[in-house]
N, C-alpha and C. Protein backbone atom coordinates (compact mmCIF):
# COMPACT_ATOMS: atom_id res chain seq x y z
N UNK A 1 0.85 -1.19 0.00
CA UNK A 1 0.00 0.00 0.00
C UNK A 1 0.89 1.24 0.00
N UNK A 2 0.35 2.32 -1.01
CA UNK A 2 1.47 3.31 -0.53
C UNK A 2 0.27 4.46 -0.48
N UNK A 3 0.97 4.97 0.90
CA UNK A 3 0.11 5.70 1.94
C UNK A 3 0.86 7.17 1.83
N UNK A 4 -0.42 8.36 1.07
CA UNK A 4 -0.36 9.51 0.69
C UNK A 4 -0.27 10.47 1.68
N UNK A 5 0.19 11.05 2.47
CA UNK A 5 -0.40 11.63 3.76
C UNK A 5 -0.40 13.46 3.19
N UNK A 6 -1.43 13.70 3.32
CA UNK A 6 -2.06 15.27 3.12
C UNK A 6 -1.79 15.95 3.98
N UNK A 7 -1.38 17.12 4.11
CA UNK A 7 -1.97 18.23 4.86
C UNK A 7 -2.84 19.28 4.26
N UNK A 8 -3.62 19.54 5.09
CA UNK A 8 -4.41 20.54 4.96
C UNK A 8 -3.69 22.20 4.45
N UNK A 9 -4.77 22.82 3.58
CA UNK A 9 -4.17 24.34 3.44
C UNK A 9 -4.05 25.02 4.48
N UNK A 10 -3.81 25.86 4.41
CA UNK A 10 -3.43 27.18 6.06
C UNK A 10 -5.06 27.61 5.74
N UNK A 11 -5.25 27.25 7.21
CA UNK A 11 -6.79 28.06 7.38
C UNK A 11 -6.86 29.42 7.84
N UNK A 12 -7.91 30.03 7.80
CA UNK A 12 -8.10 31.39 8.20
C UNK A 12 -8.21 31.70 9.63
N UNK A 13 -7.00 31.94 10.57
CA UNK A 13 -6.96 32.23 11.68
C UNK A 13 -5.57 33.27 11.49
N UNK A 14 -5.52 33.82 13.00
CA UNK A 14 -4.49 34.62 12.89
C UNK A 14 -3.55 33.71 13.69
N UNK A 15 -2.28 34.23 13.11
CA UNK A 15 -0.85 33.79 13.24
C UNK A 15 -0.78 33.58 14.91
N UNK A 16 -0.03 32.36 15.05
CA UNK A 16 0.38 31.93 17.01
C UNK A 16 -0.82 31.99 17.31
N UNK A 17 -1.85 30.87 17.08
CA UNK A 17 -3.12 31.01 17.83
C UNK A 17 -3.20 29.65 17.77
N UNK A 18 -3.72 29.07 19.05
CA UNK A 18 -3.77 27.55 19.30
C UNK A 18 -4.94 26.61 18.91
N UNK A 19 -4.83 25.98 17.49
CA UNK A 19 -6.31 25.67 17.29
C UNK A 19 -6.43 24.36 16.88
N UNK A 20 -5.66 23.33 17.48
CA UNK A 20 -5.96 21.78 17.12
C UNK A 20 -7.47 21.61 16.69
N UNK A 21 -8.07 21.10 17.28
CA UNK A 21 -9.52 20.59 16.50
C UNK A 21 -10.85 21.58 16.37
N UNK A 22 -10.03 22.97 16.51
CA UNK A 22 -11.82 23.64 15.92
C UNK A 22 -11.82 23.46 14.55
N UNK A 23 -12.59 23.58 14.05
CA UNK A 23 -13.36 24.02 12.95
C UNK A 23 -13.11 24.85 11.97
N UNK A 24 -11.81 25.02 11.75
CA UNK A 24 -11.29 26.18 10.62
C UNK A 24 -11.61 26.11 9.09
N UNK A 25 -12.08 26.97 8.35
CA UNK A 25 -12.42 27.10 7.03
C UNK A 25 -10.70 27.19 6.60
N UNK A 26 -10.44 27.07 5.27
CA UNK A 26 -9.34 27.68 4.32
C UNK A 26 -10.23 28.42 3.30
N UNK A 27 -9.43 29.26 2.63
CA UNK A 27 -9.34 30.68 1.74
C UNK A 27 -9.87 29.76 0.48
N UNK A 28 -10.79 29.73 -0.30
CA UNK A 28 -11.19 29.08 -1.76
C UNK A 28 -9.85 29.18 -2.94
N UNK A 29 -9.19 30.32 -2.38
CA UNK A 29 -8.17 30.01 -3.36
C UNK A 29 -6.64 29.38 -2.95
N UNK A 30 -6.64 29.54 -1.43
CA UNK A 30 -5.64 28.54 -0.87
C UNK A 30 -6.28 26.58 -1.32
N UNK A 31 -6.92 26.45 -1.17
CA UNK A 31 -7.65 25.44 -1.51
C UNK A 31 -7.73 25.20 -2.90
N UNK A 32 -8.00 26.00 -3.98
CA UNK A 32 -8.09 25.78 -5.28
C UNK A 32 -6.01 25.42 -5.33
N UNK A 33 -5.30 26.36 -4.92
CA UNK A 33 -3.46 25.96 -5.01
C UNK A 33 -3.60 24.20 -4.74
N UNK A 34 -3.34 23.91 -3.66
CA UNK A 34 -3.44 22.86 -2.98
C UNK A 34 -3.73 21.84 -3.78
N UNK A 35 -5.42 21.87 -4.07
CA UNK A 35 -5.38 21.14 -5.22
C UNK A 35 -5.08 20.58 -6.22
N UNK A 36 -4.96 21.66 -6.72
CA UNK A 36 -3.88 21.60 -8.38
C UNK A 36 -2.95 20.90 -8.12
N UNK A 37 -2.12 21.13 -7.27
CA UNK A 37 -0.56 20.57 -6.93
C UNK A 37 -1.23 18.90 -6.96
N UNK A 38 -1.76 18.88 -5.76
CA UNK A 38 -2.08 17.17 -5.44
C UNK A 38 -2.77 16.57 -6.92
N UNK A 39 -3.25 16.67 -7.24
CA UNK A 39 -4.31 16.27 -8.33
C UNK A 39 -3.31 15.88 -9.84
N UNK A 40 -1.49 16.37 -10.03
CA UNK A 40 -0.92 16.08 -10.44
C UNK A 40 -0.25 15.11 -9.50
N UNK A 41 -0.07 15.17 -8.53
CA UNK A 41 0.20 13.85 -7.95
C UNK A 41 -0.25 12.49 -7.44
N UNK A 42 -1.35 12.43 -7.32
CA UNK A 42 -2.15 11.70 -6.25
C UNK A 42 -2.05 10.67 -7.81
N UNK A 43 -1.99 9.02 -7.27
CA UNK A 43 -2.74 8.44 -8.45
C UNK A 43 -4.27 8.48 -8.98
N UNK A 44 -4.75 8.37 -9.64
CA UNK A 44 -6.21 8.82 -10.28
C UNK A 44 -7.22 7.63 -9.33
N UNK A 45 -6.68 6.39 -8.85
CA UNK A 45 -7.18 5.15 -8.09
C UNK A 45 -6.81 5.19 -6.41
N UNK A 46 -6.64 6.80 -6.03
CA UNK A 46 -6.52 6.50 -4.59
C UNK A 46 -7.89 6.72 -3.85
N UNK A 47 -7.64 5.99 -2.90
CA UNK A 47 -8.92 5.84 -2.10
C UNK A 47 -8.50 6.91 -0.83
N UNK A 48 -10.13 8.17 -1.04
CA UNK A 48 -9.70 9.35 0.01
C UNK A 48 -10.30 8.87 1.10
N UNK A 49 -9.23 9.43 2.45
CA UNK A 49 -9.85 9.39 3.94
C UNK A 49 -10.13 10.79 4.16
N UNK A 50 -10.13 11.51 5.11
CA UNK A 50 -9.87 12.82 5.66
C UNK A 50 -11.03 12.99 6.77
N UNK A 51 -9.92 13.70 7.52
CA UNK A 51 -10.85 14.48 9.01
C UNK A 51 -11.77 15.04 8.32
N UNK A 52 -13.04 15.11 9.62
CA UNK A 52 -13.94 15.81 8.93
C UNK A 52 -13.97 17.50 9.35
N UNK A 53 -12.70 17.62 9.69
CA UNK A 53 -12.84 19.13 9.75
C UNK A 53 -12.75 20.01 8.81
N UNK A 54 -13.70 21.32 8.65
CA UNK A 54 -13.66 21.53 7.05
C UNK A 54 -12.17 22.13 6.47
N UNK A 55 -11.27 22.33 7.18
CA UNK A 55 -9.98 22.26 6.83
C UNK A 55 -9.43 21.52 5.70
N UNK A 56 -9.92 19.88 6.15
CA UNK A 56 -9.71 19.00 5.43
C UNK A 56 -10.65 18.68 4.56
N UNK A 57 -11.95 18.74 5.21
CA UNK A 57 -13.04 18.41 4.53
C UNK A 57 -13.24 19.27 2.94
N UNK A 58 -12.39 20.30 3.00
CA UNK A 58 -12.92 21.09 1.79
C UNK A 58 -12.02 20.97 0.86
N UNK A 59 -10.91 20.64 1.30
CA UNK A 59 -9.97 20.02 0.28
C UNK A 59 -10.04 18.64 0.18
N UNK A 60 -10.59 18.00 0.58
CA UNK A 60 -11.13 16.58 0.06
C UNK A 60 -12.70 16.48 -1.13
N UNK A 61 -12.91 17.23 -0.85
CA UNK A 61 -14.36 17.31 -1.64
C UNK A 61 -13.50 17.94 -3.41
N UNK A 62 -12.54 19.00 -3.17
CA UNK A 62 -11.90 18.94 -4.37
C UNK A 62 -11.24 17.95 -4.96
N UNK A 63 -10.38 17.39 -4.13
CA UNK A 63 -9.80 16.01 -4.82
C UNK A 63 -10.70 14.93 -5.28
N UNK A 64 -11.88 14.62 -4.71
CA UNK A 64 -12.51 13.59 -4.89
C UNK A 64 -13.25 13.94 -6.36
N UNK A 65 -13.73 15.42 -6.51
CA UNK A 65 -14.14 15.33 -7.61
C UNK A 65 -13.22 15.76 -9.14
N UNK A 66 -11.95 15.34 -8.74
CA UNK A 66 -10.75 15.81 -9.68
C UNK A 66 -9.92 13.96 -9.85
N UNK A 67 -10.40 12.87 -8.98
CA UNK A 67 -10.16 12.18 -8.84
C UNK A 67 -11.46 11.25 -8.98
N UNK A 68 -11.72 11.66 -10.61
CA UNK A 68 -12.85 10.39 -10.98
C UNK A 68 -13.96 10.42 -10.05
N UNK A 69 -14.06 10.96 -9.46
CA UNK A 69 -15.66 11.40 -8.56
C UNK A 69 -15.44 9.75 -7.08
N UNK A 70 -14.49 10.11 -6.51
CA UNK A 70 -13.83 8.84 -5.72
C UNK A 70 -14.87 9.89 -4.51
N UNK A 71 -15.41 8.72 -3.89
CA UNK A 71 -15.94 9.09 -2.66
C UNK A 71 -15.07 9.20 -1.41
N UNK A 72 -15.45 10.09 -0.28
CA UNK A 72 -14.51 10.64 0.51
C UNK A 72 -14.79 9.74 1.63
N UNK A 73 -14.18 9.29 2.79
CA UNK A 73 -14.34 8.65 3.93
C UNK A 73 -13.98 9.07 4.79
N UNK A 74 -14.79 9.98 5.91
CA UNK A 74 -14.55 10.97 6.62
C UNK A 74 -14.49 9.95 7.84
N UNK A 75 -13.36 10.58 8.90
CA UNK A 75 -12.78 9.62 9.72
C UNK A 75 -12.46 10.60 10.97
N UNK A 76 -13.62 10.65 12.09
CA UNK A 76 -12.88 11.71 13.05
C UNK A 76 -11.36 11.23 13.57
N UNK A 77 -11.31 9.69 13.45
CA UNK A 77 -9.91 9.39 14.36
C UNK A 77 -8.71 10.17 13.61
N UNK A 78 -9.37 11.02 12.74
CA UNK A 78 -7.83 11.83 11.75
C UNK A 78 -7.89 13.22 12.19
N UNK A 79 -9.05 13.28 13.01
CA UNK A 79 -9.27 15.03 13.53
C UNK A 79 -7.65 15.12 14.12
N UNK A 80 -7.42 16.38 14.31
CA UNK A 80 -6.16 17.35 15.31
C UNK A 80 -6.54 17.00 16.58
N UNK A 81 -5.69 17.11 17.24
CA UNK A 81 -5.72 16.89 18.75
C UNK A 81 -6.44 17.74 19.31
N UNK A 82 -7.34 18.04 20.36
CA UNK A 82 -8.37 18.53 21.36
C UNK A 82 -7.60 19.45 22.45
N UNK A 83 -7.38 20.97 22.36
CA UNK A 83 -6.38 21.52 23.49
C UNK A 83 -7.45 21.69 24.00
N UNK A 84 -8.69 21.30 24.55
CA UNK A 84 -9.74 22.08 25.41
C UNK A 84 -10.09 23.48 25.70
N UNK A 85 -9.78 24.04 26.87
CA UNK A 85 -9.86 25.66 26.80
C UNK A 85 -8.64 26.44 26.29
N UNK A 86 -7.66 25.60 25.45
CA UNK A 86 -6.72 26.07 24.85
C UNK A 86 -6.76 26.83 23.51
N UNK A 87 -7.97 26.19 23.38
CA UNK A 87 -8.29 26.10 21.59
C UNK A 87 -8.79 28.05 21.45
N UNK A 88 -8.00 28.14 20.29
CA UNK A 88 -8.42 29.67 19.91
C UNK A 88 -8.20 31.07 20.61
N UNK A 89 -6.91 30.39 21.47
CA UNK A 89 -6.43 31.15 22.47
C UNK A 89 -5.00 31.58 21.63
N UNK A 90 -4.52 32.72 21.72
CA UNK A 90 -3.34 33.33 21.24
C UNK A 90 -2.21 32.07 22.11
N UNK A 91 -0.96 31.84 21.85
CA UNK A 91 -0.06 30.96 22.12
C UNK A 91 0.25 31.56 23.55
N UNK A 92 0.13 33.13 23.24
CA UNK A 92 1.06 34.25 24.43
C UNK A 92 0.28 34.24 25.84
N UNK A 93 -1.10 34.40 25.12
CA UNK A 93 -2.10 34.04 26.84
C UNK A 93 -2.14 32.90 27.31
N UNK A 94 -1.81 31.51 26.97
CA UNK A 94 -1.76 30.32 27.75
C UNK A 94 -0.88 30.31 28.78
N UNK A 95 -1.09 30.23 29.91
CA UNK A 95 -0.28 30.11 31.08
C UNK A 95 1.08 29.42 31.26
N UNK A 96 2.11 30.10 31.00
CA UNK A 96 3.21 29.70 30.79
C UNK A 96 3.46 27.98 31.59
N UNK A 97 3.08 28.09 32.85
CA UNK A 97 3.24 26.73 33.52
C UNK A 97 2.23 25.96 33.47
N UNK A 98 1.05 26.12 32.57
CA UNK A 98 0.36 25.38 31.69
C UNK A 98 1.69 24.59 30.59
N UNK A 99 2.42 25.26 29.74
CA UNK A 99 2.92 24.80 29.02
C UNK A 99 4.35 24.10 29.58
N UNK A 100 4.97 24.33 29.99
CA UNK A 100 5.66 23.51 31.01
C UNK A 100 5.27 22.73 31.52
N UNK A 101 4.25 22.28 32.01
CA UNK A 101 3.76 20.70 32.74
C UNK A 101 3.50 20.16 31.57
N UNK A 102 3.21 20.62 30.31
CA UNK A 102 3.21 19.64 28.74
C UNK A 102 4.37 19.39 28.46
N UNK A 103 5.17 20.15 28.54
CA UNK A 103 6.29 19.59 28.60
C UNK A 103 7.19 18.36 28.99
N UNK A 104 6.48 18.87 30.16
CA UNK A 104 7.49 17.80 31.38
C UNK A 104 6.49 16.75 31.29
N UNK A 105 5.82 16.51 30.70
CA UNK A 105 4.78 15.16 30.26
C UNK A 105 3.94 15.29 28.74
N UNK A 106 4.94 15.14 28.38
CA UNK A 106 3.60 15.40 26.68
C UNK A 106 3.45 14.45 26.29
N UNK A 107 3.48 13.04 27.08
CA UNK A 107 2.70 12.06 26.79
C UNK A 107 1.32 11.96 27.46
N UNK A 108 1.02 12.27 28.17
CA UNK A 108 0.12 12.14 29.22
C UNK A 108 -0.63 13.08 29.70
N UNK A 109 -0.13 14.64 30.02
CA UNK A 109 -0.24 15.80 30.06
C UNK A 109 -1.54 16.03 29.06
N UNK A 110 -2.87 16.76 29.27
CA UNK A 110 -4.09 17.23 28.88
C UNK A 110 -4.29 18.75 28.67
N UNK A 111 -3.72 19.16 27.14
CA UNK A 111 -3.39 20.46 27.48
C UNK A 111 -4.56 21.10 27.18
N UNK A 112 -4.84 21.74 28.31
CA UNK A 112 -6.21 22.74 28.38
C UNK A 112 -7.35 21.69 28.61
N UNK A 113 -6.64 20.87 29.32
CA UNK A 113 -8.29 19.64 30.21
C UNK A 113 -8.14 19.10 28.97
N UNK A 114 -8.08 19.06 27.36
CA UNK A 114 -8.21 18.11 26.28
C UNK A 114 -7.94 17.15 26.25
N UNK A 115 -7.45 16.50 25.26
CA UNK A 115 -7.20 15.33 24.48
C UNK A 115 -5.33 15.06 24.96
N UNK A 116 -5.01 13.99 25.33
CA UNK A 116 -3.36 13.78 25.36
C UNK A 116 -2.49 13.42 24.10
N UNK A 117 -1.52 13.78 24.86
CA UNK A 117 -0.48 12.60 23.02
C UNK A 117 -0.87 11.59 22.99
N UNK A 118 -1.08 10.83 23.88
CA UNK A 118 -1.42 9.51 24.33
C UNK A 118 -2.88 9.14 23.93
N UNK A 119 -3.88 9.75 24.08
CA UNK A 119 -5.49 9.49 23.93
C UNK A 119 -5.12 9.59 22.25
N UNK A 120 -4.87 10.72 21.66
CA UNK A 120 -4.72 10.85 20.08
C UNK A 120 -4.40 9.95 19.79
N UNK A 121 -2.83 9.24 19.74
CA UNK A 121 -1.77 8.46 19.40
C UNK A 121 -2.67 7.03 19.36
N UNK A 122 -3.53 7.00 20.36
CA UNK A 122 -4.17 5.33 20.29
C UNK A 122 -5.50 5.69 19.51
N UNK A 123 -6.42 6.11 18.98
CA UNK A 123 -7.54 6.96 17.87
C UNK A 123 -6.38 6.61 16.63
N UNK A 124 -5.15 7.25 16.33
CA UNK A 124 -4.74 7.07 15.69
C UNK A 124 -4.43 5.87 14.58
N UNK A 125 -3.99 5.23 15.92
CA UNK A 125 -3.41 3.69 15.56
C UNK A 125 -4.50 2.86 15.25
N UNK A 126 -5.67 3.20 15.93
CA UNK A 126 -6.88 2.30 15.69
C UNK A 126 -7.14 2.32 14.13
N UNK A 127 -6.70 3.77 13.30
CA UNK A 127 -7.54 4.07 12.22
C UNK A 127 -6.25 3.02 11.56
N UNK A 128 -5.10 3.66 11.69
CA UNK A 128 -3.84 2.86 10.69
C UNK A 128 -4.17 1.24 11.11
N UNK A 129 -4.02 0.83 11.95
CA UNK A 129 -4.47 -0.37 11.75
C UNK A 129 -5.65 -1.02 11.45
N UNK A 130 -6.74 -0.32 11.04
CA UNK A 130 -7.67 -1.13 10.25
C UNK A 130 -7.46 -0.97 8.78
N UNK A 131 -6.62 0.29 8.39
CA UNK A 131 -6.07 0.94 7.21
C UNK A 131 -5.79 -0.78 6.83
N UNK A 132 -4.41 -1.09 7.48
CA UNK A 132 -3.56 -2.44 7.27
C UNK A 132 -4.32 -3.48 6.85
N UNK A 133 -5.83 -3.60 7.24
CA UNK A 133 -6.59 -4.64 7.12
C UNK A 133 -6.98 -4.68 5.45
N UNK A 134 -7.16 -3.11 5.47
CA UNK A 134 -7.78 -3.40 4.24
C UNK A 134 -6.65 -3.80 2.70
N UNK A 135 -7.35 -3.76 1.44
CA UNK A 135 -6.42 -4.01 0.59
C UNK A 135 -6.50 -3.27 -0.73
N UNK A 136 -6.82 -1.62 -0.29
CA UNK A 136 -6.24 -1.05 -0.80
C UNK A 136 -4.59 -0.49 -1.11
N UNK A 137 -4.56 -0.41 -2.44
CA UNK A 137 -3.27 -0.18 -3.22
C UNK A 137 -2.34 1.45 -3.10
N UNK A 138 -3.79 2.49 -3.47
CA UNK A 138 -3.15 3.80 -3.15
C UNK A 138 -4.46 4.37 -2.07
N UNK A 139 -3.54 4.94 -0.91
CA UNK A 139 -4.44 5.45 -0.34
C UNK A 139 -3.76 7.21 -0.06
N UNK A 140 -4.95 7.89 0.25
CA UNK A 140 -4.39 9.27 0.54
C UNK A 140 -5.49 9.99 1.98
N UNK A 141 -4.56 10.59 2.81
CA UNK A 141 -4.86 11.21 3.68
C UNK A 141 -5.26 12.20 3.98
N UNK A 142 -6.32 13.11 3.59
CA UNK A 142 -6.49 14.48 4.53
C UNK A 142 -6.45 14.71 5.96
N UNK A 143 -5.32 15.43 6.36
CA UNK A 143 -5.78 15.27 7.97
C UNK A 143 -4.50 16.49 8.27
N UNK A 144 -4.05 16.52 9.29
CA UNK A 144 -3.42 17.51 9.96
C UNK A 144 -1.77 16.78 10.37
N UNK A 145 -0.81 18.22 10.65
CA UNK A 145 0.07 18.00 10.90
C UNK A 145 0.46 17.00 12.15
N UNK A 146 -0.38 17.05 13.42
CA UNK A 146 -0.43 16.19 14.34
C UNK A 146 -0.63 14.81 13.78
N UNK A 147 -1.93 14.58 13.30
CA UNK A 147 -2.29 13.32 12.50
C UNK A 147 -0.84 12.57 11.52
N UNK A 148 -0.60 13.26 11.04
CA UNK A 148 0.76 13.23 10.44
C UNK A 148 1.74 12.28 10.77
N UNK A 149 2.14 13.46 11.82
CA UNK A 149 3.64 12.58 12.79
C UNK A 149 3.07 11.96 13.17
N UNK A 150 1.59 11.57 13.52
CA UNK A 150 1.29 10.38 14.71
C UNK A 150 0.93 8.92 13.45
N UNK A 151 0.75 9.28 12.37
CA UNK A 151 0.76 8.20 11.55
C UNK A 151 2.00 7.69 11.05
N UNK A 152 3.13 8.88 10.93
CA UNK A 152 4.56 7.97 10.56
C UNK A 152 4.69 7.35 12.12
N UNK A 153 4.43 7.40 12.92
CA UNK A 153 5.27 7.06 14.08
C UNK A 153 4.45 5.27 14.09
N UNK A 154 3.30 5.78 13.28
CA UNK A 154 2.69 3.99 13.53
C UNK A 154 3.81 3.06 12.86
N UNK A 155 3.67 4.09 11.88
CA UNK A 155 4.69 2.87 10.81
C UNK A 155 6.50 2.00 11.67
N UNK A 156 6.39 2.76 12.54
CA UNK A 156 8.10 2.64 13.58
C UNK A 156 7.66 1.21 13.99
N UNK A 157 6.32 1.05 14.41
CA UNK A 157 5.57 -0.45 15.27
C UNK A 157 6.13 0.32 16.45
N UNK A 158 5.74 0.86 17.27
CA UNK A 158 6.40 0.79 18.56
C UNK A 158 5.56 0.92 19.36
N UNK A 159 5.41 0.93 20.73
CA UNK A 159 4.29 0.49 21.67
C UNK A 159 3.82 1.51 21.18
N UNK A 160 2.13 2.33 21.63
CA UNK A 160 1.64 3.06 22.11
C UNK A 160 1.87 4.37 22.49
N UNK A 161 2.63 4.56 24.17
CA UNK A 161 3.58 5.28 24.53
C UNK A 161 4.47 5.95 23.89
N UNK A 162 5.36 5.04 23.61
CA UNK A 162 6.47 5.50 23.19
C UNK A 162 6.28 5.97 21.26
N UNK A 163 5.13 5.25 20.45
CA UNK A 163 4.71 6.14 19.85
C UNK A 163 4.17 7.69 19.40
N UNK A 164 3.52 7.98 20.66
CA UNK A 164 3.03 9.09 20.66
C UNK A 164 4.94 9.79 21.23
N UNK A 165 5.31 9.58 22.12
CA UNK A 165 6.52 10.39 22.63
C UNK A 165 7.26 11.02 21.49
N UNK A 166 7.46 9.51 20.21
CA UNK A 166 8.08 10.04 19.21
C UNK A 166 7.70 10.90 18.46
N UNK A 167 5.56 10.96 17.98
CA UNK A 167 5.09 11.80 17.35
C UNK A 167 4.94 13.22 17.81
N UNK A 168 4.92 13.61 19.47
CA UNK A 168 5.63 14.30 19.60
C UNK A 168 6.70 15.18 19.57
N UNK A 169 7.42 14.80 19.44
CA UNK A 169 8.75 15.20 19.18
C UNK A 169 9.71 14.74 18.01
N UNK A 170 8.81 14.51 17.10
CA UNK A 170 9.54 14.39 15.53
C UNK A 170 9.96 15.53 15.34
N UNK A 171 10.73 15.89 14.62
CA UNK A 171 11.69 17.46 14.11
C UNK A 171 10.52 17.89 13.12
N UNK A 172 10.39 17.28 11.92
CA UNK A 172 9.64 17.49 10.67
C UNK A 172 8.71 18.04 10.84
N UNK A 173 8.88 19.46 10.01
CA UNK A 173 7.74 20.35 10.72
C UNK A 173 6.87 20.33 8.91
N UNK A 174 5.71 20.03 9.28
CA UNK A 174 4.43 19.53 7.99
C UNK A 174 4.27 20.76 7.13
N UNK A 175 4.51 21.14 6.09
CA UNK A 175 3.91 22.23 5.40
C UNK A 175 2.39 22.23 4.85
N UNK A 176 1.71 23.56 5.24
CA UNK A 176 0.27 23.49 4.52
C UNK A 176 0.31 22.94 2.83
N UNK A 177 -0.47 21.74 2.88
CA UNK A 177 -0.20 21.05 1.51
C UNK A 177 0.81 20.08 1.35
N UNK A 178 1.35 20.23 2.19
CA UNK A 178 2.55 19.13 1.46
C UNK A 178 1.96 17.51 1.57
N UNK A 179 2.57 16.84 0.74
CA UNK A 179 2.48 15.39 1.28
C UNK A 179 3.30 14.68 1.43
N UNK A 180 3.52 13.59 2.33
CA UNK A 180 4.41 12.61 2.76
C UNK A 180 4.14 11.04 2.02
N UNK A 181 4.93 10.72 1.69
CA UNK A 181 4.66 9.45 0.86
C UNK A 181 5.16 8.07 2.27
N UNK A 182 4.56 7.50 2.75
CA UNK A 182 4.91 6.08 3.07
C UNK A 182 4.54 4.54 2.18
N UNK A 183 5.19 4.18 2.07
CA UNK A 183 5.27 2.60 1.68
C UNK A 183 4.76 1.36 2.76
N UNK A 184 3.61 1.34 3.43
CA UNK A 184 3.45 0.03 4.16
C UNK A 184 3.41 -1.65 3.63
């Protein structure tokens, strides 16, 4: 299987603002770019997933109908991670020793009461491993930079834990649009 991984366009928020799983629109013409690019790449026979956030969701609805009218398979386990009362907060107003106890645990650690590396990281794995079950040939991903690292890190096999630790703290920082090619 060779596994397409998407990112989403830059949505319409302002710059250093903390917004894992709301609800962000992208720009119709950041979205029309995006497209174009993938739509020379993607094979014409990949089978789409994507979060259903309209982030993703709206650049999946373009590919699908640029891609032979391929139906989309919307998958919350691909949503962004959950900062709770973090979400939509400037980076600068979060309580500095809020972010330091993520630190000193960003496996485990619930930033803003949300979702952990750890709660994501296993949502994650649930989706890649039923992925594995199936027997599709090309598949492609809409989903987010978190989703991302937490899907190469499946590919490592490594517990759980120490999965998420790594998707954490991968270097590779995701560009709006780009894609990552894996080979499973």
């Amino acid at each position: 299987m060779r596994l397409y991984l998407v990112r989403h366009p830059e949505p319409v928020i302002k710059p250093d603002t903390c917004y894992g799983s709301s609800d962000l629109s992208v720009t119709p013409e950041q979205c029309d770019r995006v497209s174009a690019a993938l739509l020379s790449t993607l094979p014409n026979d990949a089978v789409l997933f994507s979060s259903p956030l309209r982030r993703c969701a709206e650049l999946a609805a373009k590919l699908a109908f640029g891609l032979d009218q391929r139906p989309v398979m919307f998958d919350e386990r691909l949503a962004e991670m959950h900062f709770g009362r973090w979400e939509l907060r400037p980076w600068s107003e979060i309580p500095r020793a809020e972010i330091e106890a993520w630190v000193k645990d960003v496996v485990t650690y619930r930033p803003g009461g949300g979702e952990s590396v750890l709660q994501m990281a296993a949502r994650v794995r649930d989706f890649h491993d039923e992925l594995l079950r199936s027997e599709h040939e090309n598949v492609a991903v809409i989903c987010h930079a978190g989703t991302i690292r937490m899907l190469m890190g499946c590919q490592r096999g490594l517990p759980l834990a120490e999965m998420a630790r790594y998707a954490a703290q991968i270097r590779h920082k995701v560009a709006f649009g780009e894609v990552i090619l894996l080979d499973i």
